[in-house]
N, C-alpha and C. Protein backbone atom coordinates (compact mmCIF):
# COMPACT_ATOMS: atom_id res chain seq x y z
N UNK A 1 -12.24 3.17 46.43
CA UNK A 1 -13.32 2.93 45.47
C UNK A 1 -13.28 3.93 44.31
N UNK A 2 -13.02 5.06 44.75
CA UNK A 2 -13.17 6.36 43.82
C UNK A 2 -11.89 5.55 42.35
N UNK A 3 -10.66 5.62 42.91
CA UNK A 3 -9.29 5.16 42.65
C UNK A 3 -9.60 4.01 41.53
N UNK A 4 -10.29 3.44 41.82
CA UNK A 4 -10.79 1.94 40.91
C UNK A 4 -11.87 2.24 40.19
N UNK A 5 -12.88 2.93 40.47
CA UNK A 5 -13.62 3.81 38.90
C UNK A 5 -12.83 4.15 38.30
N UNK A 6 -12.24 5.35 39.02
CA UNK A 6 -11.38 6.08 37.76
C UNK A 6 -10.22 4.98 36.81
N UNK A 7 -9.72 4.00 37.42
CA UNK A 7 -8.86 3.27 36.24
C UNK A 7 -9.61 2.48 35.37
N UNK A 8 -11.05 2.32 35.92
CA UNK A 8 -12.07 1.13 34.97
C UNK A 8 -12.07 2.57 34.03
N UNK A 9 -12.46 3.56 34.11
CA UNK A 9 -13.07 4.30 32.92
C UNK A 9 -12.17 5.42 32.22
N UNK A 10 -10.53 5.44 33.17
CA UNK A 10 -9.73 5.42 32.18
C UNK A 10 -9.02 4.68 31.08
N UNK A 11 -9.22 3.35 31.29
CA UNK A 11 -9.18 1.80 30.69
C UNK A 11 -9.98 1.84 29.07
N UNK A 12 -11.11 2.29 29.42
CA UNK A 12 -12.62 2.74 28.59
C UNK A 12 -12.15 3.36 28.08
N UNK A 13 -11.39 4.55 28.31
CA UNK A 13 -11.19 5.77 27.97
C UNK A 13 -10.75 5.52 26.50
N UNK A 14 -9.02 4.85 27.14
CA UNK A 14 -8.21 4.78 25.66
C UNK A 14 -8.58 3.76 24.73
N UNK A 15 -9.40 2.87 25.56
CA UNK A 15 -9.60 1.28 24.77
C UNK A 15 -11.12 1.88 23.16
N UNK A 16 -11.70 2.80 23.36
CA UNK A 16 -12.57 3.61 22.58
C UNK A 16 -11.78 4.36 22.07
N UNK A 17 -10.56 5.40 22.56
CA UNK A 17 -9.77 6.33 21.44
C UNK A 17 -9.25 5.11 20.69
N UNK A 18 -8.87 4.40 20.89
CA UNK A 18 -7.68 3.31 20.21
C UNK A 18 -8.82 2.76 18.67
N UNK A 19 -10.15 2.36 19.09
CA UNK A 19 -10.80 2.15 18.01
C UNK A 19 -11.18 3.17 17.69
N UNK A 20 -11.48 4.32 17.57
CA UNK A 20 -11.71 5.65 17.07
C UNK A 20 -10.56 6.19 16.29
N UNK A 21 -9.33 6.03 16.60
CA UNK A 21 -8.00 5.89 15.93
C UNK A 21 -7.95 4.99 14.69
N UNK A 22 -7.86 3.41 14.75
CA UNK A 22 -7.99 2.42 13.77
C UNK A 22 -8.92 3.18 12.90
N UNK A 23 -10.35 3.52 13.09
CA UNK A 23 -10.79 4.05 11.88
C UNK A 23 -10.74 4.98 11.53
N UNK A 24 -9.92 6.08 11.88
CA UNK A 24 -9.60 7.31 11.15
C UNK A 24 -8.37 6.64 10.40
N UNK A 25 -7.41 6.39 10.88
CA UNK A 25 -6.37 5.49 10.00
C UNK A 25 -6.58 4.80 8.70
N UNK A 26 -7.88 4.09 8.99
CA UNK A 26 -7.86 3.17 7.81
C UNK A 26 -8.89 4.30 6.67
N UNK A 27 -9.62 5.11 7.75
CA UNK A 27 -10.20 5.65 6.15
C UNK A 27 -9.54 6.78 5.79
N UNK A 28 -7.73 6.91 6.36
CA UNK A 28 -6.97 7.37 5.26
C UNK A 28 -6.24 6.51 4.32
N UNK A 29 -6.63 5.10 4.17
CA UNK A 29 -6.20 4.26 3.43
C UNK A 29 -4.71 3.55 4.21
N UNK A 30 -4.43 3.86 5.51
CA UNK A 30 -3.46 3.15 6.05
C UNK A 30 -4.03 1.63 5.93
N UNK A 31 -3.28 0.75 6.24
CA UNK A 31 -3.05 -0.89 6.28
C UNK A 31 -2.84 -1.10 7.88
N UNK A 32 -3.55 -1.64 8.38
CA UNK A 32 -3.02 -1.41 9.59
C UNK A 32 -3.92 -2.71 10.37
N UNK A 33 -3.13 -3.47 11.33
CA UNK A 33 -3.37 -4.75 12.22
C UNK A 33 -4.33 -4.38 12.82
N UNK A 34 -5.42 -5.29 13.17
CA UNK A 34 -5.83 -5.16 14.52
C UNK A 34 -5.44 -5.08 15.19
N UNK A 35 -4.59 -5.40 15.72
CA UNK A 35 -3.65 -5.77 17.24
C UNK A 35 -3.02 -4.63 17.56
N UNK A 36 -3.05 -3.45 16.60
CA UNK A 36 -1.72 -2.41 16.64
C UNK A 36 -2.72 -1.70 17.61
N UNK A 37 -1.60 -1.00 19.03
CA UNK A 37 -2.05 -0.17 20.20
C UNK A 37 -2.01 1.23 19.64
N UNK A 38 -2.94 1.86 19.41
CA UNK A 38 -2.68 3.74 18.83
C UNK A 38 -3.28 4.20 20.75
N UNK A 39 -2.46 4.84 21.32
CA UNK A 39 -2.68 5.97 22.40
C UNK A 39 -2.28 6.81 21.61
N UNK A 40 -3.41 7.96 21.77
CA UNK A 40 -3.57 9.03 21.30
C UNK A 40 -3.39 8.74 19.76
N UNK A 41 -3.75 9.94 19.01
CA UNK A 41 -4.30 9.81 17.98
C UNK A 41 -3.09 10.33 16.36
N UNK A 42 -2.36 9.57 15.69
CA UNK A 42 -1.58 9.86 15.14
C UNK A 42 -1.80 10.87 13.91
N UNK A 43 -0.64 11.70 13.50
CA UNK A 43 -0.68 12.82 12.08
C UNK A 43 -0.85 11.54 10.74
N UNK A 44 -1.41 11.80 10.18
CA UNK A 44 -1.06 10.97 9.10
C UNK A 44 -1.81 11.10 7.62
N UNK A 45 -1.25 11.49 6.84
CA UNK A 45 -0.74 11.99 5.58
C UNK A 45 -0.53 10.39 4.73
N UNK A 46 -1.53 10.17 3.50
CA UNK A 46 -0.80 9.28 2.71
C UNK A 46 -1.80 10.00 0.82
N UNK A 47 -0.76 10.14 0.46
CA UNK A 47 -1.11 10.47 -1.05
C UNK A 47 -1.75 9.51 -1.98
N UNK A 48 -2.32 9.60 -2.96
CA UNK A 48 -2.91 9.08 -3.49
C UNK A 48 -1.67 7.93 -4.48
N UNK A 49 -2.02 6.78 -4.31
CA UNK A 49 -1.09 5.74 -5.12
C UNK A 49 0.01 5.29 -3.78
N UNK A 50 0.04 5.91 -2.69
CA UNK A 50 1.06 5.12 -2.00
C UNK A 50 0.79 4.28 -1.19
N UNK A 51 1.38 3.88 0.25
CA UNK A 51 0.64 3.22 0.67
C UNK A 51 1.72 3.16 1.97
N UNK A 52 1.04 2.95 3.43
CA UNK A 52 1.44 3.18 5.09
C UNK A 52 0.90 1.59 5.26
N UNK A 53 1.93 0.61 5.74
CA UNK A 53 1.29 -0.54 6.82
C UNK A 53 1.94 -0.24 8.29
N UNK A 54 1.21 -0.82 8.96
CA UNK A 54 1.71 -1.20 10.24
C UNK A 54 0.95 -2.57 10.96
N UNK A 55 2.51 -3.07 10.65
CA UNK A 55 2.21 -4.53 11.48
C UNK A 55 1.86 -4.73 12.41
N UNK A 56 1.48 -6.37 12.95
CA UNK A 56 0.41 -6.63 14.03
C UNK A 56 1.37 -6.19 15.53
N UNK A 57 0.57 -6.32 15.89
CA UNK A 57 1.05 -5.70 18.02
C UNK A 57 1.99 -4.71 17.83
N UNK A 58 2.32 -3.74 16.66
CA UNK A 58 2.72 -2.44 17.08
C UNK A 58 2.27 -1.33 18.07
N UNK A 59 2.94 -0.95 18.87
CA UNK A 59 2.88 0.27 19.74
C UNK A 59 2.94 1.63 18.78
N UNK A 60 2.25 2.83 18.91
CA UNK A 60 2.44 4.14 18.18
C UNK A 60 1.82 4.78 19.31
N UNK A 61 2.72 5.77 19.77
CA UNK A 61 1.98 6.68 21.79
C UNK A 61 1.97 7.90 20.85
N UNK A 62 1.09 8.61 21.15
CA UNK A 62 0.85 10.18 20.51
C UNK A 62 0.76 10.62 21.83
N UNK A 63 0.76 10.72 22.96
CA UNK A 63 0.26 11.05 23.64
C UNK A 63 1.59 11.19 24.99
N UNK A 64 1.88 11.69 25.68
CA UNK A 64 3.01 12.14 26.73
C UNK A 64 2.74 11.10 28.39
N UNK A 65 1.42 11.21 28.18
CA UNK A 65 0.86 10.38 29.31
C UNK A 65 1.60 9.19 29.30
N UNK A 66 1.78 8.29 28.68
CA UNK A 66 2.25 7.11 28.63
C UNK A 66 3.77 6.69 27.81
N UNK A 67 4.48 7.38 28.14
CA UNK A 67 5.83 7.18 27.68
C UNK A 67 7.09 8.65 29.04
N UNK A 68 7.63 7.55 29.03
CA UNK A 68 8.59 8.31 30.26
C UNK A 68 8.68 9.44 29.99
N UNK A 69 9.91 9.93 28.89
CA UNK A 69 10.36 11.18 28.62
C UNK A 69 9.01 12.28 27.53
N UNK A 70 8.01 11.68 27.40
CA UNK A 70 7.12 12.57 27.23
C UNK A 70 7.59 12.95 25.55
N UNK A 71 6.45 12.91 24.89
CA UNK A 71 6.33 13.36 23.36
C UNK A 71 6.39 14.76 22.80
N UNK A 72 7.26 15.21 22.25
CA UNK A 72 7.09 16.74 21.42
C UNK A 72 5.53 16.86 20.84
N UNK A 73 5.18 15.89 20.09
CA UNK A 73 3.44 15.95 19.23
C UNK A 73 3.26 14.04 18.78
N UNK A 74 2.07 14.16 18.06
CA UNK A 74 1.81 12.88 18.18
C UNK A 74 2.88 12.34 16.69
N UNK A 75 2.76 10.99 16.77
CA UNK A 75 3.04 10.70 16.08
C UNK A 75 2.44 10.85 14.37
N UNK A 76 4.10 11.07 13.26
CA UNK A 76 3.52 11.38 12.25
C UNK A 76 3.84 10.32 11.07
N UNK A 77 3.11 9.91 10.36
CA UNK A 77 3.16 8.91 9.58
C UNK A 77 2.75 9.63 7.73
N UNK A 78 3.84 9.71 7.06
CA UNK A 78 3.51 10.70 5.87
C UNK A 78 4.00 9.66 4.36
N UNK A 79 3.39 9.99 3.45
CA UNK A 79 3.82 9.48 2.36
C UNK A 79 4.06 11.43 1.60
N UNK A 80 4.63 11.51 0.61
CA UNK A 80 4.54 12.81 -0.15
C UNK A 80 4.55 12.76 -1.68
N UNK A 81 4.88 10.93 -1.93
CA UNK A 81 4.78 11.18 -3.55
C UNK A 81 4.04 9.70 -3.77
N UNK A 82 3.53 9.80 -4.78
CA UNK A 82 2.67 8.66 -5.61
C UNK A 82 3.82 7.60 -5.74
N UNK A 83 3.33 6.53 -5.17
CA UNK A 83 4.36 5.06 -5.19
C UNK A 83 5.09 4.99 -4.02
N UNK A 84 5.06 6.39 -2.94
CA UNK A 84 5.91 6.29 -1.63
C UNK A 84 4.87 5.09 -0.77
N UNK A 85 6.32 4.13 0.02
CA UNK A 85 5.82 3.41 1.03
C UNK A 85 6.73 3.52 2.09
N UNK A 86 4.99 3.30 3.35
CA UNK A 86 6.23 3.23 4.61
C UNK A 86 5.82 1.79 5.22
N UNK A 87 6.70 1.16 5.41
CA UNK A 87 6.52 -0.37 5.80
C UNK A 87 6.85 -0.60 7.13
N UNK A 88 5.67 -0.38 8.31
CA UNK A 88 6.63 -0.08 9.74
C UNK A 88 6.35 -2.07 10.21
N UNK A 89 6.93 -3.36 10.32
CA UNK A 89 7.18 -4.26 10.88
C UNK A 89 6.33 -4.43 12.14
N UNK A 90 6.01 -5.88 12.26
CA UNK A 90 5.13 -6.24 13.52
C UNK A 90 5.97 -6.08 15.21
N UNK A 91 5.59 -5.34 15.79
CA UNK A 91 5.77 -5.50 17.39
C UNK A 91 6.83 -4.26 17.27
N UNK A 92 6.74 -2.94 16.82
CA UNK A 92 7.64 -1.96 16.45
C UNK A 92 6.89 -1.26 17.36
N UNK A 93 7.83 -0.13 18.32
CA UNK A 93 7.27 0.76 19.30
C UNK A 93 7.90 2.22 18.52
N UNK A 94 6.98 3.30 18.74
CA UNK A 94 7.34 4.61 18.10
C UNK A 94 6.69 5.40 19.50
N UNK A 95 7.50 6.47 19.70
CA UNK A 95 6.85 7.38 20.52
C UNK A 95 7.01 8.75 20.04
N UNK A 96 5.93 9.40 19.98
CA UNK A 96 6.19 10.62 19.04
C UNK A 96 6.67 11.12 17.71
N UNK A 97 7.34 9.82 17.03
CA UNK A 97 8.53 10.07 15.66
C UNK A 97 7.71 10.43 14.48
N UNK A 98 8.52 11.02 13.88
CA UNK A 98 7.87 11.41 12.35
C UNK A 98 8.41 10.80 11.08
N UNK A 99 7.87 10.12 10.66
CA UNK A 99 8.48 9.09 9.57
C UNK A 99 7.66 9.58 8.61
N UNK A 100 8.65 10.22 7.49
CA UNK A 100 8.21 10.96 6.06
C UNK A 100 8.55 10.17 4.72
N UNK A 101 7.75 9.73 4.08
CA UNK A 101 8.66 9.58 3.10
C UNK A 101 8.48 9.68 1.36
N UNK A 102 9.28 9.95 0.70
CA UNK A 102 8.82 9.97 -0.50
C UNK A 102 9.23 9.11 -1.63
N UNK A 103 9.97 8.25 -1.07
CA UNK A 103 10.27 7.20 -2.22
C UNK A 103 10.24 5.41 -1.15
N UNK A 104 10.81 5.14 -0.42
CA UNK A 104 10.84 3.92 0.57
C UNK A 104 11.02 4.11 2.11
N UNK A 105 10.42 3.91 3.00
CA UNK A 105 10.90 3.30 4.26
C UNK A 105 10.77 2.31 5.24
N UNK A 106 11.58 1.25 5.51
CA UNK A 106 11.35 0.07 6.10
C UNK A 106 11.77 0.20 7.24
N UNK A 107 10.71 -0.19 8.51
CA UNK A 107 11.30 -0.62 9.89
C UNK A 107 11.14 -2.04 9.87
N UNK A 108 12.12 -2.72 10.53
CA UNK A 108 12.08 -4.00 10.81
C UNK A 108 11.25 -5.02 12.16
N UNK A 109 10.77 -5.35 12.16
CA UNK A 109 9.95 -6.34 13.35
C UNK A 109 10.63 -5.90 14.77
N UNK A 110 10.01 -5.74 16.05
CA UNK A 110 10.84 -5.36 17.09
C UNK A 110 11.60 -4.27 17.55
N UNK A 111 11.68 -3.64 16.55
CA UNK A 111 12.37 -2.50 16.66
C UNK A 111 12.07 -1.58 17.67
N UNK A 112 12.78 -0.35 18.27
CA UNK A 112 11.93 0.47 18.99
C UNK A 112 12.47 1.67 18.81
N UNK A 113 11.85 2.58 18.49
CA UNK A 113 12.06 4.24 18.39
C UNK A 113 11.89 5.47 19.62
N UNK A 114 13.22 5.88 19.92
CA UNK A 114 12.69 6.43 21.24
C UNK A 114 12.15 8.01 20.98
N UNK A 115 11.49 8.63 21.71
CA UNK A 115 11.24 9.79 22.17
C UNK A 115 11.33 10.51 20.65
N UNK A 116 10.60 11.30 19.73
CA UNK A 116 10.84 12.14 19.18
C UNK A 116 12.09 11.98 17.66
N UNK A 117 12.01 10.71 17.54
CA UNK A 117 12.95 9.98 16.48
C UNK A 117 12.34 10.52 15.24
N UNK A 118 13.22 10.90 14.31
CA UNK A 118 12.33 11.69 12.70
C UNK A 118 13.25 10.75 11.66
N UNK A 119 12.51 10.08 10.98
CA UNK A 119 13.11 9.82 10.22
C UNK A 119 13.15 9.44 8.43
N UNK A 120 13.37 9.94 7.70
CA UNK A 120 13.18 10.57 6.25
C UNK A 120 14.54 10.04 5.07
N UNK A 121 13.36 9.80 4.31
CA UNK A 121 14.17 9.30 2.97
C UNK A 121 14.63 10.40 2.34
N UNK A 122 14.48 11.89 1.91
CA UNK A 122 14.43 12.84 1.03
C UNK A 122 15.09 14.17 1.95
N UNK A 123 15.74 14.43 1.16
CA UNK A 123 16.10 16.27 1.25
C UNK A 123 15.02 17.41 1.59
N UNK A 124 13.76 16.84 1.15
CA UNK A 124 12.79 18.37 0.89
C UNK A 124 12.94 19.16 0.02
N UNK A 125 14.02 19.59 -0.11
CA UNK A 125 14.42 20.59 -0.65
C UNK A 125 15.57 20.54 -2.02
N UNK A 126 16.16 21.16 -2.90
CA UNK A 126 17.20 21.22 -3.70
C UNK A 126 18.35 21.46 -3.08
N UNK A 127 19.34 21.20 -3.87
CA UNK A 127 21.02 22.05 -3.17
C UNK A 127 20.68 23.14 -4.34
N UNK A 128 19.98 23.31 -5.14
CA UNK A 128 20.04 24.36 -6.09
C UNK A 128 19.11 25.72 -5.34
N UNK A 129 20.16 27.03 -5.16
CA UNK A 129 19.01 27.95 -4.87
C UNK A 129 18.23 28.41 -5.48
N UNK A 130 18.09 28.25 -6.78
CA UNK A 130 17.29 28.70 -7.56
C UNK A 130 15.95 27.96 -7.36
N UNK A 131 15.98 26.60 -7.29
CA UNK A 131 14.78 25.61 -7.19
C UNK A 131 14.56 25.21 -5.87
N UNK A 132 15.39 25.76 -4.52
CA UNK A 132 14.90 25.14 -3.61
C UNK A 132 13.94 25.17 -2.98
N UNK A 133 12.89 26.63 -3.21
CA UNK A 133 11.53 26.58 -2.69
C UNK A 133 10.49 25.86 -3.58
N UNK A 134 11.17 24.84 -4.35
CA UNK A 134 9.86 24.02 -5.17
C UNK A 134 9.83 22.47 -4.88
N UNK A 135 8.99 22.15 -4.82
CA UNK A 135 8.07 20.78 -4.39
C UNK A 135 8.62 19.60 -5.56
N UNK A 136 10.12 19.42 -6.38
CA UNK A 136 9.84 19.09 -7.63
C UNK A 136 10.54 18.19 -7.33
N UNK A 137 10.54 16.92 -6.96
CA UNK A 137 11.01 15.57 -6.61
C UNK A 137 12.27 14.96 -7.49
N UNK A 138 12.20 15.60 -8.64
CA UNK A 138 13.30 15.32 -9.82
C UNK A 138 14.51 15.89 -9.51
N UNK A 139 14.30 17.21 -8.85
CA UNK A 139 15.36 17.86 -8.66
C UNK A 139 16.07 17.64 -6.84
N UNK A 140 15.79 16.95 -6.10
CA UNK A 140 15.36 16.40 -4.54
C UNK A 140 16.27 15.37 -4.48
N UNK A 141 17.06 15.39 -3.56
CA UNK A 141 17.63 14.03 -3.41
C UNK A 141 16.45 13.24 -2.82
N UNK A 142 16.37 12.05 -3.02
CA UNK A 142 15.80 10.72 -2.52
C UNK A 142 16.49 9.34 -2.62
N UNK A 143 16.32 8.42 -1.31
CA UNK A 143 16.52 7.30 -1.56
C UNK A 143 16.88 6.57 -0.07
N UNK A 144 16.32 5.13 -1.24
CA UNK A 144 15.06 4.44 0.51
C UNK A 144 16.24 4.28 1.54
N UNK A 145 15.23 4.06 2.90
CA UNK A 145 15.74 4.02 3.51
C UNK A 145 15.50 2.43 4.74
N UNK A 146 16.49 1.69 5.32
CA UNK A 146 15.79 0.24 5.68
C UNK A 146 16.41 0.34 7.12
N UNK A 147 15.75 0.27 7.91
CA UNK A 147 16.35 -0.03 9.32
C UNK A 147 15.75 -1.50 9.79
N UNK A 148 16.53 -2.55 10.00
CA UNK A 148 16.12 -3.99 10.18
C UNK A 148 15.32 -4.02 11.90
N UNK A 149 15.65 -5.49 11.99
CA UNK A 149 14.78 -5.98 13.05
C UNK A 149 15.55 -5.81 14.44
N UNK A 150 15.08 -5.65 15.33
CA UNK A 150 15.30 -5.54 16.38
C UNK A 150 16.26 -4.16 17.13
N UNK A 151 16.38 -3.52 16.33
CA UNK A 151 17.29 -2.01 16.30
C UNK A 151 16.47 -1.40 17.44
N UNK A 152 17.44 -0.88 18.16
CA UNK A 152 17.12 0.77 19.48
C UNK A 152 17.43 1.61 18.66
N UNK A 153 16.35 3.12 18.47
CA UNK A 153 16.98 4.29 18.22
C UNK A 153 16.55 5.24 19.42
N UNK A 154 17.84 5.66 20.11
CA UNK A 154 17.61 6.57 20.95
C UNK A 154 16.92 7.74 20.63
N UNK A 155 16.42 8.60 21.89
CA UNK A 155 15.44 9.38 22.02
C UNK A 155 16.29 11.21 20.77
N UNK A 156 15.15 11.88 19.75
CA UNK A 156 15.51 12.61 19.14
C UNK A 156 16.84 12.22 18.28
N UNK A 157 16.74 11.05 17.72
CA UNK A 157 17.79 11.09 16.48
C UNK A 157 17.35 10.82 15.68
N UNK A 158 17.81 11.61 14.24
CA UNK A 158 17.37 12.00 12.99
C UNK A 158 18.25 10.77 12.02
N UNK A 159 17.30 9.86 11.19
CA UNK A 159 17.88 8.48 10.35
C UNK A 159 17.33 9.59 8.98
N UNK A 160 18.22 9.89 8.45
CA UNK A 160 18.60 10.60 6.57
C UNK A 160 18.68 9.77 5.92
N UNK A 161 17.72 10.18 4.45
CA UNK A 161 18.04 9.21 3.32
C UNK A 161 19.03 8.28 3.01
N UNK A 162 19.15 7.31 2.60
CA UNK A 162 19.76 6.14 1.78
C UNK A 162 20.33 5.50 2.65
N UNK A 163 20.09 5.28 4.07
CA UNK A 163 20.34 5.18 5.35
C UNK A 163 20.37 3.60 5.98
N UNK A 164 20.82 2.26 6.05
CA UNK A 164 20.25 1.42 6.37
C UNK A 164 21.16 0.75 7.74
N UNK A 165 20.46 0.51 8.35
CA UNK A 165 20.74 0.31 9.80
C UNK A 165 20.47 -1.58 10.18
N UNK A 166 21.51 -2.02 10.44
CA UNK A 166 21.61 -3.67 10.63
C UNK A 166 20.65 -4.27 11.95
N UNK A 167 20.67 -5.51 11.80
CA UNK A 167 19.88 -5.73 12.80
C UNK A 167 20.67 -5.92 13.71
N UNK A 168 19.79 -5.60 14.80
CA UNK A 168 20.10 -5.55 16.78
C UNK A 168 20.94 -4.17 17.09
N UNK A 169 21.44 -3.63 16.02
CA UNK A 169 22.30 -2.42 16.35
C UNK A 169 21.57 -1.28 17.18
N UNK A 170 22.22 -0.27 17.69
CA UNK A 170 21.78 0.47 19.07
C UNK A 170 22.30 2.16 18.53
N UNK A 171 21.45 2.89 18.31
CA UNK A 171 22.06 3.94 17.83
C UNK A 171 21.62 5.32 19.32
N UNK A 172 22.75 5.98 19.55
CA UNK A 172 22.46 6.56 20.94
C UNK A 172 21.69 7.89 20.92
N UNK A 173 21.20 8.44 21.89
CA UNK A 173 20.40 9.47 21.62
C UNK A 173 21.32 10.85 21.19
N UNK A 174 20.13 11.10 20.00
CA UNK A 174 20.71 12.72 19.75
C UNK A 174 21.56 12.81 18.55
N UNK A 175 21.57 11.11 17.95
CA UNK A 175 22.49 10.96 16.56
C UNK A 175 21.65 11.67 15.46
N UNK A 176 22.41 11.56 14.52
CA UNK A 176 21.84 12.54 13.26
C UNK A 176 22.85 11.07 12.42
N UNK A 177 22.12 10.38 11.95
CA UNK A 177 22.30 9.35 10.60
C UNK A 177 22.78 9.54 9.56
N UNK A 178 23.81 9.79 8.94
CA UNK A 178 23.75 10.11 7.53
C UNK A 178 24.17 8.98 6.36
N UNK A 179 25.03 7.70 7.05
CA UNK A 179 25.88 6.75 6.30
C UNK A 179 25.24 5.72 7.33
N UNK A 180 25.11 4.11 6.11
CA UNK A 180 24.44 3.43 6.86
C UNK A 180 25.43 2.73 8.26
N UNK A 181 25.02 2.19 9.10
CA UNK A 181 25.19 1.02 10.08
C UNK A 181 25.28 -0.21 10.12
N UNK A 182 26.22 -1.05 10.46
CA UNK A 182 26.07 -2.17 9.92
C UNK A 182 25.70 -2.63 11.19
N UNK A 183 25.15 -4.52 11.35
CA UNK A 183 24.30 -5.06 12.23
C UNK A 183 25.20 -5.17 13.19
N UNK A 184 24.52 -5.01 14.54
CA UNK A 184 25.72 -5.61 15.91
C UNK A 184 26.51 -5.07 16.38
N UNK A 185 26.03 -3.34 16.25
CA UNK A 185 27.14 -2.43 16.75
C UNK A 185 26.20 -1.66 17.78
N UNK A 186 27.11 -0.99 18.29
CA UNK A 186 26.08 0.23 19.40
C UNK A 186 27.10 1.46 18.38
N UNK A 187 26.71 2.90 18.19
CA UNK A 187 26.77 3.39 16.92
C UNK A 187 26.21 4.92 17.86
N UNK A 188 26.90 6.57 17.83
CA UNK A 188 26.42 7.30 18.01
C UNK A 188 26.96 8.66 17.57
N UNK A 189 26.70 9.89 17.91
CA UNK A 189 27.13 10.86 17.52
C UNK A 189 26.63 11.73 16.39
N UNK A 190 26.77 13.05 15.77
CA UNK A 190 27.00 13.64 14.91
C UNK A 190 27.89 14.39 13.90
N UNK A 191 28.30 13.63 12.90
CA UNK A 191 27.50 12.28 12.71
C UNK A 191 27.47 11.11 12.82
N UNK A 192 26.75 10.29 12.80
CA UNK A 192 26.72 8.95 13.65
C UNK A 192 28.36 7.72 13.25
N UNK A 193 28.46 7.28 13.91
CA UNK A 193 29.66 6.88 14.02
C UNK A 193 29.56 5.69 14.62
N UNK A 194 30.05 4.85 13.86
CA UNK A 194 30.19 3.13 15.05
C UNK A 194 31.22 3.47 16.66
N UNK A 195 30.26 2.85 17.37
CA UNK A 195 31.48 3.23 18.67
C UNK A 195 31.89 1.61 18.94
N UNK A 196 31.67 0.39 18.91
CA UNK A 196 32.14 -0.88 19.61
C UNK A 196 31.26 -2.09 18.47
N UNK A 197 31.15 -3.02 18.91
CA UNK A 197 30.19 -4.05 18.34
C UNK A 197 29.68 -4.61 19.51
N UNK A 198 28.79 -4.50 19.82
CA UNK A 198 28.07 -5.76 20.56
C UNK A 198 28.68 -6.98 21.36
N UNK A 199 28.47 -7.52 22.27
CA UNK A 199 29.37 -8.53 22.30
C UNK A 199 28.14 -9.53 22.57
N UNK A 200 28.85 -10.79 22.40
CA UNK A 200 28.30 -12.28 22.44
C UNK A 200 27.45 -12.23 23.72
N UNK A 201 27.56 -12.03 24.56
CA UNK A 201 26.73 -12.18 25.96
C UNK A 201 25.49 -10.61 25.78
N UNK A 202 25.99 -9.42 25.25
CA UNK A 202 24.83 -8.62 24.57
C UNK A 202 23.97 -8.90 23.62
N UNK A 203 24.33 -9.44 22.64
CA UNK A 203 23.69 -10.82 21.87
C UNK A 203 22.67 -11.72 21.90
N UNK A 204 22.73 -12.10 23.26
CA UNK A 204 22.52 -13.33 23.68
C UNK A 204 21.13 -13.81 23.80
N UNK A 205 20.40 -14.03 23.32
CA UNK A 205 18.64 -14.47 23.79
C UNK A 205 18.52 -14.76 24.93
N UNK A 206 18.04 -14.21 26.05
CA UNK A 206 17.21 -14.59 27.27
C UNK A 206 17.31 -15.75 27.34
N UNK A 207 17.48 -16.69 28.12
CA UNK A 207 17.20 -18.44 28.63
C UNK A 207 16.03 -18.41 29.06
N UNK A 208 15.02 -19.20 28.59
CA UNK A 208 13.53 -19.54 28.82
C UNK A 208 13.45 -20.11 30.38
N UNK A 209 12.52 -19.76 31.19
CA UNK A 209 12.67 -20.62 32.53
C UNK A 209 11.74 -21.95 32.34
């Protein structure tokens, strides 16, 4: 009896953070589904003129409780310059990742991000030492970045500017991204590197019963 309270009013628990979430979200001007699941409560940063969606029945876990390998911090969702968008696709799972951006970033529908995935359009910084402790976007590499539909990114790998990743492709844990991916490969290393393509029976859509 005890056992079955406690899951009714841990149930309660998150089903109230989850709408307590939605509206801190939206009155940072995020775009965001009803349908989208927030456990625990995400970072999120959007500047004035840009703009964060997240499509319908997305997953975003801030929280360690509910994801196997457990989260570094919650999830972070950032814009940093006027006109930056991050466009995260319907039914997209994130656990812990930090998606920054200052000029474009697209996730595609389905997708799933494992464990601690960061992933960023921009440098931060200059290659110039003279200017590299300044905030000055002119001098910054940038440029967007698109990861399509249905993509795995294994747990802690870093997707770098100008970066675009094909659909269904599988990138393994612990990659560091720097050159894009094309669709239908499994893809890993530092730096990331195609290892095989996919095959037709990996491919394959489930048979309906």
């Amino acid at each position: 009896m005890l056992h079955r309270i406690k899951t009714i009013l841990n149930k309660l628990y998150w089903r109230l953070a989850n709408h307590y979430a939605h509206c801190e979200l939206r009155g940072l001007g995020v775009e965001i589904s009803r349908d989208v699941l927030l456990i625990g409560l995400p970072t999120v940063t959007c500047v004035h003129k840009s703009k964060i969606y997240i499509g319908a029945k997305s997953t975003l876990i801030s929280s360690s409780h509910y994801t196997p390998l457990g989260v570094n911090h919650p999830v972070v969702l950032r814009t940093i310059q006027p006109g930056a968008i991050v466009n995260i696709g319907a039914r997209v799972g994130i656990s812990g990742g930090s998606i920054c951006a200052a000029q474009s970033i697209e996730i595609g529908p389905d997708t799933l991000l494992g464990a601690n995935v960061t992933v960023t359009d921009t440098d931060f910084h200059s290659l110039n030492p003279h200017t590299r402790s300044l905030a000055d976007y002119t001098q910054i590499g940038v440029a967007p970045v698109k990861i399509g539909a249905r993509v795995f990114i294994g747990t802690n790998s870093v997707i770098l500017k100008g970066v675009t990743i094909g659909d269904n492709s599988i990138i393994g844990a612990g990659s560091v991204v720097t050159k894009s991916i094309p669709a239908n490969v499994i893809a890993a290393g530092n730096p990331c590197r195609v290892i095989r393509a996919l095959t037709e029976l990996e491919l394959r859509p489930p048979q309906s019963c």
